[in-house]
PDB file of N, CA and C in Angstrom:
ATOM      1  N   UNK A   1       4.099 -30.952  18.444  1.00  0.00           N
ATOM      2  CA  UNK A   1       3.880 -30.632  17.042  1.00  0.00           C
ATOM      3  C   UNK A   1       5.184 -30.786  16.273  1.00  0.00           C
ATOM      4  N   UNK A   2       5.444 -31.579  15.349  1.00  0.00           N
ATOM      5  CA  UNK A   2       6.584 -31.332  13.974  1.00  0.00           C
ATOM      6  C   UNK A   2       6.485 -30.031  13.845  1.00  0.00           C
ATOM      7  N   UNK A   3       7.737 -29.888  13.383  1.00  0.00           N
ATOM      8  CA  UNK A   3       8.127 -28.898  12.743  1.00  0.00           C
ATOM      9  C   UNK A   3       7.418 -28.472  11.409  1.00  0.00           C
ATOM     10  N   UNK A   4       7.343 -29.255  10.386  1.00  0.00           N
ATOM     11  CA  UNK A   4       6.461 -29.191   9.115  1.00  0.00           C
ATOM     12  C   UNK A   4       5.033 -28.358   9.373  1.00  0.00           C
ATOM     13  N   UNK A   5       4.318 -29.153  10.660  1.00  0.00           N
ATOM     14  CA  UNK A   5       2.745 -28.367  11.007  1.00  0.00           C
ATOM     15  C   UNK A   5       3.056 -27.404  11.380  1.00  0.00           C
ATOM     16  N   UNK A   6       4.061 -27.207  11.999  1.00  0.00           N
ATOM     17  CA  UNK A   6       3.826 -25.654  12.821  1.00  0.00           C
ATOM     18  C   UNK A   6       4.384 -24.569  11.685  1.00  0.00           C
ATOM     19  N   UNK A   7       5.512 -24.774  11.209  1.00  0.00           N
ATOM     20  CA  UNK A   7       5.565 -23.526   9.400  1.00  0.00           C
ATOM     21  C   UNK A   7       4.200 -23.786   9.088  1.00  0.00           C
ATOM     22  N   UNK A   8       3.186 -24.975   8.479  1.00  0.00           N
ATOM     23  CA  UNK A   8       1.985 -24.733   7.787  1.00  0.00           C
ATOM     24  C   UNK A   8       1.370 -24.132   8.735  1.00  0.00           C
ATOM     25  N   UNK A   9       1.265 -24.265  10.387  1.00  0.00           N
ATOM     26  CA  UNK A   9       0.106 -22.948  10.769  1.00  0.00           C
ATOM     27  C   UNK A   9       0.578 -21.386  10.883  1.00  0.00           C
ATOM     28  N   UNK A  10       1.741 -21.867  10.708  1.00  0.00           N
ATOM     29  CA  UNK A  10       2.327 -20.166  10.931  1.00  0.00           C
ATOM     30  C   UNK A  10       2.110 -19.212   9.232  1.00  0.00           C
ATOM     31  N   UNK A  11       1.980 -20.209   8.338  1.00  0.00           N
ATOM     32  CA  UNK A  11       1.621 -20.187   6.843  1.00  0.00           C
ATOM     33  C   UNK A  11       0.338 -19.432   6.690  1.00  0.00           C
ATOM     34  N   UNK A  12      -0.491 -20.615   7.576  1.00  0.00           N
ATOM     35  CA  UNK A  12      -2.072 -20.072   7.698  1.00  0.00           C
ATOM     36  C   UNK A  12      -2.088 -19.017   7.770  1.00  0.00           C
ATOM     37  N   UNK A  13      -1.963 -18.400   9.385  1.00  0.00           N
ATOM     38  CA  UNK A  13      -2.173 -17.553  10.310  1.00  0.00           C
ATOM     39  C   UNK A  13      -1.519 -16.417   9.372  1.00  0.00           C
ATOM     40  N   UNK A  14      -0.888 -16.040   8.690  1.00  0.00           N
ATOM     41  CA  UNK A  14      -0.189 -15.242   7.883  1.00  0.00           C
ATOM     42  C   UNK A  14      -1.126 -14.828   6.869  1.00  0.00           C
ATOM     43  N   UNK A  15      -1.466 -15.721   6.477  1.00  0.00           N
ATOM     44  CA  UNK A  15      -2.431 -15.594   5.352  1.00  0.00           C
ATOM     45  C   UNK A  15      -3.590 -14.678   5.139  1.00  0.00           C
ATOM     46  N   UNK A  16      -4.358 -15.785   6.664  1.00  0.00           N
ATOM     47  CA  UNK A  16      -5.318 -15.149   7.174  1.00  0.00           C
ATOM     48  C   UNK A  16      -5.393 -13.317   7.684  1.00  0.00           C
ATOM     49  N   UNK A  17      -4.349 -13.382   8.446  1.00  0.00           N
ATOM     50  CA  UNK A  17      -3.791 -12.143   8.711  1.00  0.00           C
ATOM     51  C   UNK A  17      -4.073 -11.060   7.141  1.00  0.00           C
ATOM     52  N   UNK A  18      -3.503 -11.521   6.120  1.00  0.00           N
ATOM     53  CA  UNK A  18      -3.160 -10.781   5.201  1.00  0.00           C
ATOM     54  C   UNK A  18      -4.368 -10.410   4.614  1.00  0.00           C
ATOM     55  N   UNK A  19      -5.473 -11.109   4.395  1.00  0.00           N
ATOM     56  CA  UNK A  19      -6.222 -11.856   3.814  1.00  0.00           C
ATOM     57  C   UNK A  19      -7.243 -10.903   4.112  1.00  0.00           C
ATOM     58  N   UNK A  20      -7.842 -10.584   5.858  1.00  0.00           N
ATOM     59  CA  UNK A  20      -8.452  -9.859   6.901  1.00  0.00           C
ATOM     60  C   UNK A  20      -8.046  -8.288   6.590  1.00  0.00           C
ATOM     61  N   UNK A  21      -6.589  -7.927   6.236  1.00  0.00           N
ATOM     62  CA  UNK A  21      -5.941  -6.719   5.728  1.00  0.00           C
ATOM     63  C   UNK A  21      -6.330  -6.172   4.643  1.00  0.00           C
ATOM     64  N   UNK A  22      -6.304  -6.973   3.514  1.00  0.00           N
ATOM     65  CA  UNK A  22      -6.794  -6.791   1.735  1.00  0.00           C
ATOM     66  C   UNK A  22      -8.041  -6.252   2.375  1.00  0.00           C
ATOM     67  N   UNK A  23      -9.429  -7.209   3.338  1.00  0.00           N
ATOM     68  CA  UNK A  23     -10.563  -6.537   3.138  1.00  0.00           C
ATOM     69  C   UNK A  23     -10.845  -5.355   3.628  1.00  0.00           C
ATOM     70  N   UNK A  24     -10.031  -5.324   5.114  1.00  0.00           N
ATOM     71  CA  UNK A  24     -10.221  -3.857   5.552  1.00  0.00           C
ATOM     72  C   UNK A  24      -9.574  -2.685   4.908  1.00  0.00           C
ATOM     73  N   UNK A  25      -8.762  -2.619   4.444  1.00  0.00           N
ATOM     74  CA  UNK A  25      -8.032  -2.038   3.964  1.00  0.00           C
ATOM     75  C   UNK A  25      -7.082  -2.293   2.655  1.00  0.00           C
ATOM     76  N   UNK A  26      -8.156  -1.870   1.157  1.00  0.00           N
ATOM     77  CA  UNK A  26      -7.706  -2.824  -0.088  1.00  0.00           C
ATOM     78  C   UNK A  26      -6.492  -1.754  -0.438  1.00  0.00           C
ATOM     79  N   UNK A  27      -6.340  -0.712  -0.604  1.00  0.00           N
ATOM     80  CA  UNK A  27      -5.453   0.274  -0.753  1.00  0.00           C
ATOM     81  C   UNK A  27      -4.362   0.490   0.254  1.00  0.00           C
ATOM     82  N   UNK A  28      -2.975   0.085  -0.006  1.00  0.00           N
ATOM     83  CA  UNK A  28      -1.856   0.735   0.479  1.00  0.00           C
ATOM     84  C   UNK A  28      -1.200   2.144  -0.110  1.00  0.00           C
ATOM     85  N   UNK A  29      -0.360   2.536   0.708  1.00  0.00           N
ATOM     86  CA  UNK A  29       0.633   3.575   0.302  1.00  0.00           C
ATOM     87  C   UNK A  29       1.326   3.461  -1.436  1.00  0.00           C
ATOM     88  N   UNK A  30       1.368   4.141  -2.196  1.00  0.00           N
ATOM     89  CA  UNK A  30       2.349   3.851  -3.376  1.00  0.00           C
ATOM     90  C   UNK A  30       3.824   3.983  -2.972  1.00  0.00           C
ATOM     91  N   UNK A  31       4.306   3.119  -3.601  1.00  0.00           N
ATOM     92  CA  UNK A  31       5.843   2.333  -3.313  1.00  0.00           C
ATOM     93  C   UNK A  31       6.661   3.505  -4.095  1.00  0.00           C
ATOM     94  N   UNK A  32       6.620   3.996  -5.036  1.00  0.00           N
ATOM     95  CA  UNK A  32       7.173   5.284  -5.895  1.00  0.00           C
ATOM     96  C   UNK A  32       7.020   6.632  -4.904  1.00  0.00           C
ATOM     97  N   UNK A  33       5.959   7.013  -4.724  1.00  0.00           N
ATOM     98  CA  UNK A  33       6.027   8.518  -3.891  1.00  0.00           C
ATOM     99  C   UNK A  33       5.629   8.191  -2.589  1.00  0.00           C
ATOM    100  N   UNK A  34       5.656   7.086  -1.881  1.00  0.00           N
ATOM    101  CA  UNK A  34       5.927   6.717  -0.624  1.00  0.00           C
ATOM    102  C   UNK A  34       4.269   7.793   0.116  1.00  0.00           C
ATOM    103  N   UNK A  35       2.894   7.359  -0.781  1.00  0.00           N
ATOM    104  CA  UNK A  35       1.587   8.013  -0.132  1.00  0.00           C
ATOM    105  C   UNK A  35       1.444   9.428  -0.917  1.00  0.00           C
ATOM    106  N   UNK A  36       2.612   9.898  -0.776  1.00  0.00           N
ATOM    107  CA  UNK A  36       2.686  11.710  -1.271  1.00  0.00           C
ATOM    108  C   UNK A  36       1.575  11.890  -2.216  1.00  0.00           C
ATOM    109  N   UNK A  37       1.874  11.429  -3.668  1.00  0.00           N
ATOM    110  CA  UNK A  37       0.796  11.444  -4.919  1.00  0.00           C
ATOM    111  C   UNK A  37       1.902  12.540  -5.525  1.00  0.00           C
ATOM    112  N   UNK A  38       3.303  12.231  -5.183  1.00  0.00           N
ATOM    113  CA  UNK A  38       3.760  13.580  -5.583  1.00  0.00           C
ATOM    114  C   UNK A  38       5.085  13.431  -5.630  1.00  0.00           C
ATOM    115  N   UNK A  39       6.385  13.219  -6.674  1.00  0.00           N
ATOM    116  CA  UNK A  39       7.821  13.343  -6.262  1.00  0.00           C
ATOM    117  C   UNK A  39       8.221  14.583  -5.103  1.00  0.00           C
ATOM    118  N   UNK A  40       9.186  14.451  -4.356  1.00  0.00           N
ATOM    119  CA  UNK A  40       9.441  15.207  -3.293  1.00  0.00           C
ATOM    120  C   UNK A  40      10.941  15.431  -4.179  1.00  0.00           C
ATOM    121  N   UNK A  41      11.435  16.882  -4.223  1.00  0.00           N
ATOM    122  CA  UNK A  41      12.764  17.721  -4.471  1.00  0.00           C
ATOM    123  C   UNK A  41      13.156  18.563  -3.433  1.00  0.00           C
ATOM    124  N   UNK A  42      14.926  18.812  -3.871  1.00  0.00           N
ATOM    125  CA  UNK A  42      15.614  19.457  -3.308  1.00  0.00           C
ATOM    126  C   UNK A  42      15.233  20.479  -4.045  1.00  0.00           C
ATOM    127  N   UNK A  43      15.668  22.226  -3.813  1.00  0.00           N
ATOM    128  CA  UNK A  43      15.834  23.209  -4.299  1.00  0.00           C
ATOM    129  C   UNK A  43      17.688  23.398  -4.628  1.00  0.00           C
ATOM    130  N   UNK A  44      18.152  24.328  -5.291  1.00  0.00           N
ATOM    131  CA  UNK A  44      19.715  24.596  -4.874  1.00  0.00           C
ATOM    132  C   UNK A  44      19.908  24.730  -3.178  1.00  0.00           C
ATOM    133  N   UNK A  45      18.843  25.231  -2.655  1.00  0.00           N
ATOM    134  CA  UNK A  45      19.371  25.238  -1.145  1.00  0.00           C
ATOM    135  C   UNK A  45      19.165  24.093   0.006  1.00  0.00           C
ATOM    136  N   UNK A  46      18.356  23.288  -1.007  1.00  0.00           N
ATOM    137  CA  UNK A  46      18.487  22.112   0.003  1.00  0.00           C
ATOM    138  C   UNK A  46      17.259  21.961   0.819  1.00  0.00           C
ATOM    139  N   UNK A  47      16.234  22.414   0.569  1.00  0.00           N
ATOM    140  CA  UNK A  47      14.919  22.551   1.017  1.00  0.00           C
ATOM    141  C   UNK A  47      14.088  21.798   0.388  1.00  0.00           C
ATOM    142  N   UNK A  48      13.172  20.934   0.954  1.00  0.00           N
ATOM    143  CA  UNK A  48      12.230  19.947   0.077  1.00  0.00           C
ATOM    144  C   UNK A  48      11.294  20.923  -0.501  1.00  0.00           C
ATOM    145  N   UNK A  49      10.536  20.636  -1.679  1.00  0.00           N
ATOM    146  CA  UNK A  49       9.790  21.279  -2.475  1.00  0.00           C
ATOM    147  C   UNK A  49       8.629  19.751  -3.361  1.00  0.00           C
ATOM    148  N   UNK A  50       7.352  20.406  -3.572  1.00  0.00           N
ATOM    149  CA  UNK A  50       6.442  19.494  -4.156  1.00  0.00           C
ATOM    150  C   UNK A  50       7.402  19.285  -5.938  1.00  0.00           C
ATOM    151  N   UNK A  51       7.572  18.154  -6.166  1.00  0.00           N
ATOM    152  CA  UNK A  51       7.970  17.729  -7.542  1.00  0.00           C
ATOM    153  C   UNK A  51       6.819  17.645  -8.161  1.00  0.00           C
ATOM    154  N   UNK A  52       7.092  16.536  -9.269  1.00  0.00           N
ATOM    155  CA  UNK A  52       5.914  15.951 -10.317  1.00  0.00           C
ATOM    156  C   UNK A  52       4.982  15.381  -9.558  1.00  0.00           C
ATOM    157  N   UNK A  53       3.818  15.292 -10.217  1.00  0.00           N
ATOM    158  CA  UNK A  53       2.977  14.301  -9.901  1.00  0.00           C
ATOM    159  C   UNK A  53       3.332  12.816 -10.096  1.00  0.00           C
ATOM    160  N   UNK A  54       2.976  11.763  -8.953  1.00  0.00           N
ATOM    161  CA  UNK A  54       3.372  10.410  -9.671  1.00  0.00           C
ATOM    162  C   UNK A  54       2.400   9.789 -10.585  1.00  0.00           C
ATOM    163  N   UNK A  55       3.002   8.924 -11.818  1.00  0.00           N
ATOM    164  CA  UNK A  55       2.302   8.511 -12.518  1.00  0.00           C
ATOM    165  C   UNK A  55       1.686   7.308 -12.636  1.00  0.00           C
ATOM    166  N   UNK A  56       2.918   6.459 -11.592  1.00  0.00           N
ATOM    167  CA  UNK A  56       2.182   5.321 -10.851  1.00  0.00           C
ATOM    168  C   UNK A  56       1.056   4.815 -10.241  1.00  0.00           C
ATOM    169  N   UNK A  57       0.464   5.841  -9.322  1.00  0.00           N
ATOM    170  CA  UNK A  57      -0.563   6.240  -8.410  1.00  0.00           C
ATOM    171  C   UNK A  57      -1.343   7.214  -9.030  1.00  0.00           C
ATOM    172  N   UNK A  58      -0.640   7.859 -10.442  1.00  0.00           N
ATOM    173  CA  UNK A  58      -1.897   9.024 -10.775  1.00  0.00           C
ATOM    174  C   UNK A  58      -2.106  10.111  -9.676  1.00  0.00           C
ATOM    175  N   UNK A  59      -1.220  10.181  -9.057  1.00  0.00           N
ATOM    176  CA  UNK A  59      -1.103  11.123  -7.920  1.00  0.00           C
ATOM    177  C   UNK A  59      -2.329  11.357  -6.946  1.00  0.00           C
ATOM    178  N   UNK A  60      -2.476  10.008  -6.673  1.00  0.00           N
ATOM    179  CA  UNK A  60      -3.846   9.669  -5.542  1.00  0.00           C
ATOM    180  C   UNK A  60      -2.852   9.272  -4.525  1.00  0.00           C
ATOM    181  N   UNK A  61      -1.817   8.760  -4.216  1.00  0.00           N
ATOM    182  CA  UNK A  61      -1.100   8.262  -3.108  1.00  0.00           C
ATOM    183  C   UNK A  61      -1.350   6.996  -2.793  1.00  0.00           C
ATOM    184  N   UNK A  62      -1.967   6.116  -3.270  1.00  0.00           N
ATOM    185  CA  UNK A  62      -2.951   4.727  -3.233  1.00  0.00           C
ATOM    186  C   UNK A  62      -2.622   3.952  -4.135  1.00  0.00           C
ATOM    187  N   UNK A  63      -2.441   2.704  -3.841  1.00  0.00           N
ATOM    188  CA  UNK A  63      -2.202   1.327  -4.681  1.00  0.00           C
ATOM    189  C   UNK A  63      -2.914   0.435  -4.468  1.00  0.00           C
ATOM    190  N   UNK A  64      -3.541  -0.103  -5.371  1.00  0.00           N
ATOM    191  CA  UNK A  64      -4.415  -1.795  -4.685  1.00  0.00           C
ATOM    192  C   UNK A  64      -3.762  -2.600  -4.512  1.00  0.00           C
ATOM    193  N   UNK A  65      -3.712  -3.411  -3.481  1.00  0.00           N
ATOM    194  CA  UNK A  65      -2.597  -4.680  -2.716  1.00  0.00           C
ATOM    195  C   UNK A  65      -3.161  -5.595  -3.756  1.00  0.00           C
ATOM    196  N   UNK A  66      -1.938  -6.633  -3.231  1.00  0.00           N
ATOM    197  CA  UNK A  66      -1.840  -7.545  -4.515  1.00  0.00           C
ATOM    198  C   UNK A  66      -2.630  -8.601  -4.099  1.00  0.00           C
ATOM    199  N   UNK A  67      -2.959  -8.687  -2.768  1.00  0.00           N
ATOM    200  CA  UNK A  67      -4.318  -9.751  -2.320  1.00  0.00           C
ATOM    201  C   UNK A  67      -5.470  -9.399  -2.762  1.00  0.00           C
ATOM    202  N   UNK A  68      -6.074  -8.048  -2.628  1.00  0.00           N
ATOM    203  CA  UNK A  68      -7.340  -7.356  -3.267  1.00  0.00           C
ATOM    204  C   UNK A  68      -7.283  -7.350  -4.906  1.00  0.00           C
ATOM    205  N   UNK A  69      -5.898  -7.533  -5.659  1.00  0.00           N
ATOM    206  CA  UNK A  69      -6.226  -7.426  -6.829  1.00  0.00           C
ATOM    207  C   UNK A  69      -6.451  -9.330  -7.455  1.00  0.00           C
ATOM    208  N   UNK A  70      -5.721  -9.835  -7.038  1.00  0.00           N
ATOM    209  CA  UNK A  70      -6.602 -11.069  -7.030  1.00  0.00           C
ATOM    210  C   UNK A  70      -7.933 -11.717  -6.817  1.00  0.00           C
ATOM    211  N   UNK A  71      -8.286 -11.312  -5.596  1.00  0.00           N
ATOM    212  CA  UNK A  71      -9.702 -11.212  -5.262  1.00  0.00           C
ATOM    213  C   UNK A  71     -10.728 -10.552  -6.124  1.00  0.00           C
ATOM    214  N   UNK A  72     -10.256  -9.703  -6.740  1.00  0.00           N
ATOM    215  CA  UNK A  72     -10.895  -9.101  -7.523  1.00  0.00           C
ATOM    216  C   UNK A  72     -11.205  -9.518  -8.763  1.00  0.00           C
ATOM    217  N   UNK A  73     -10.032 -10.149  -9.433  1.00  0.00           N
ATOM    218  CA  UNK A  73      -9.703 -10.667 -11.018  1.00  0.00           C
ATOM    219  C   UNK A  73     -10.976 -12.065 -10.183  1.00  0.00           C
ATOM    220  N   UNK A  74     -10.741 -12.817  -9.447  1.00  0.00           N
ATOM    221  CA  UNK A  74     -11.622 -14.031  -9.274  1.00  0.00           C
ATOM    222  C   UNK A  74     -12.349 -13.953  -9.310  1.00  0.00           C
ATOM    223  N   UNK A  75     -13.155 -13.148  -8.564  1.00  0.00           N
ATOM    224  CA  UNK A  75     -14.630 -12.253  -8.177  1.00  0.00           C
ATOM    225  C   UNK A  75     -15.085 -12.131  -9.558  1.00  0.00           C
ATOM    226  N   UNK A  76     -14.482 -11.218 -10.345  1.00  0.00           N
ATOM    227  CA  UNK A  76     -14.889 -10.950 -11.579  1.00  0.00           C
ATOM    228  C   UNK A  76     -14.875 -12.539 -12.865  1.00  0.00           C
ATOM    229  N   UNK A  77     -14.024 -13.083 -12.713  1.00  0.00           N
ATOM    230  CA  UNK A  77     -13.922 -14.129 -13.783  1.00  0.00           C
ATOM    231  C   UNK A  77     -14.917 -14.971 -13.008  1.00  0.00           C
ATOM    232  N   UNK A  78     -15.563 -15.376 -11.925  1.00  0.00           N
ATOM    233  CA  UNK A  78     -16.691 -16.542 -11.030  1.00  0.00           C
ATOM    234  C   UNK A  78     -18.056 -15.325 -12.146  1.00  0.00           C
ATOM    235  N   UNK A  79     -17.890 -14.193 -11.753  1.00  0.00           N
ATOM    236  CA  UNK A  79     -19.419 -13.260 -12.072  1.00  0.00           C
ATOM    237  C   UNK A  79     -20.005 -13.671 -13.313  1.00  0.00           C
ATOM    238  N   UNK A  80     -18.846 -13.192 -14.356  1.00  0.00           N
ATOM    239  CA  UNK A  80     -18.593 -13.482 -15.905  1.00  0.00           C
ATOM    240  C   UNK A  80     -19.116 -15.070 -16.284  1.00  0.00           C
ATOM    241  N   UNK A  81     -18.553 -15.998 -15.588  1.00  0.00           N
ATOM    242  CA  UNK A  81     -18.542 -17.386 -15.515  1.00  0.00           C
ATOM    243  C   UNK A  81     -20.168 -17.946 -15.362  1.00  0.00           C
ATOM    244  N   UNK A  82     -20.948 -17.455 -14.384  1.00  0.00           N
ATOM    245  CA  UNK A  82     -22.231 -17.920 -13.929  1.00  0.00           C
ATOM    246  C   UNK A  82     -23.277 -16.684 -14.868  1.00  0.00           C
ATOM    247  N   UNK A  83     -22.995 -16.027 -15.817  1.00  0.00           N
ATOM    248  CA  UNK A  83     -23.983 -15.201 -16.409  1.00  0.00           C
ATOM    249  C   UNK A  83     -24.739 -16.420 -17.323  1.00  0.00           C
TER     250      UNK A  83
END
């Protein structure tokens, strides 16, 4: 195999991978409160304590991946499209 085919199947296989991920699982962790739904603080003594709510996540702890939100915008603009 060239070199060229084997990056494009390793391209694929990535994809696919990712692709298989979005459906099982369209929601990741939020990148801001790291799942929490919640800033994490120190006190003066140095003890973690619940902060704010995040506003990113709306304090659900959940983000839609950026493969599912595509899929989605398509899904929706094909639906719209064939009415």
């Amino acid at each position: 195999m060239t070199p060229i085919a084997l990056a494009v199947a390793c391209l694929f296989v990535i994809t696919l991978g990712y692709g298989a991920m979005c459906a099982a699982a369209p929601f990741g962790p939020c990148r801001k409160c790291r799942g929490f739904g919640f800033e994490m603080k120190t006190d003066r003594k140095g003890q973690l304590k619940r902060g704010k709510n995040c506003h990113r996540c709306k304090a659900t702890g959940r983000r839609i991946r950026i493969g599912r939100w595509i899929f989605n915008r398509a899904q929706r603009l094909y639906r719209e499209g064939t009415r």
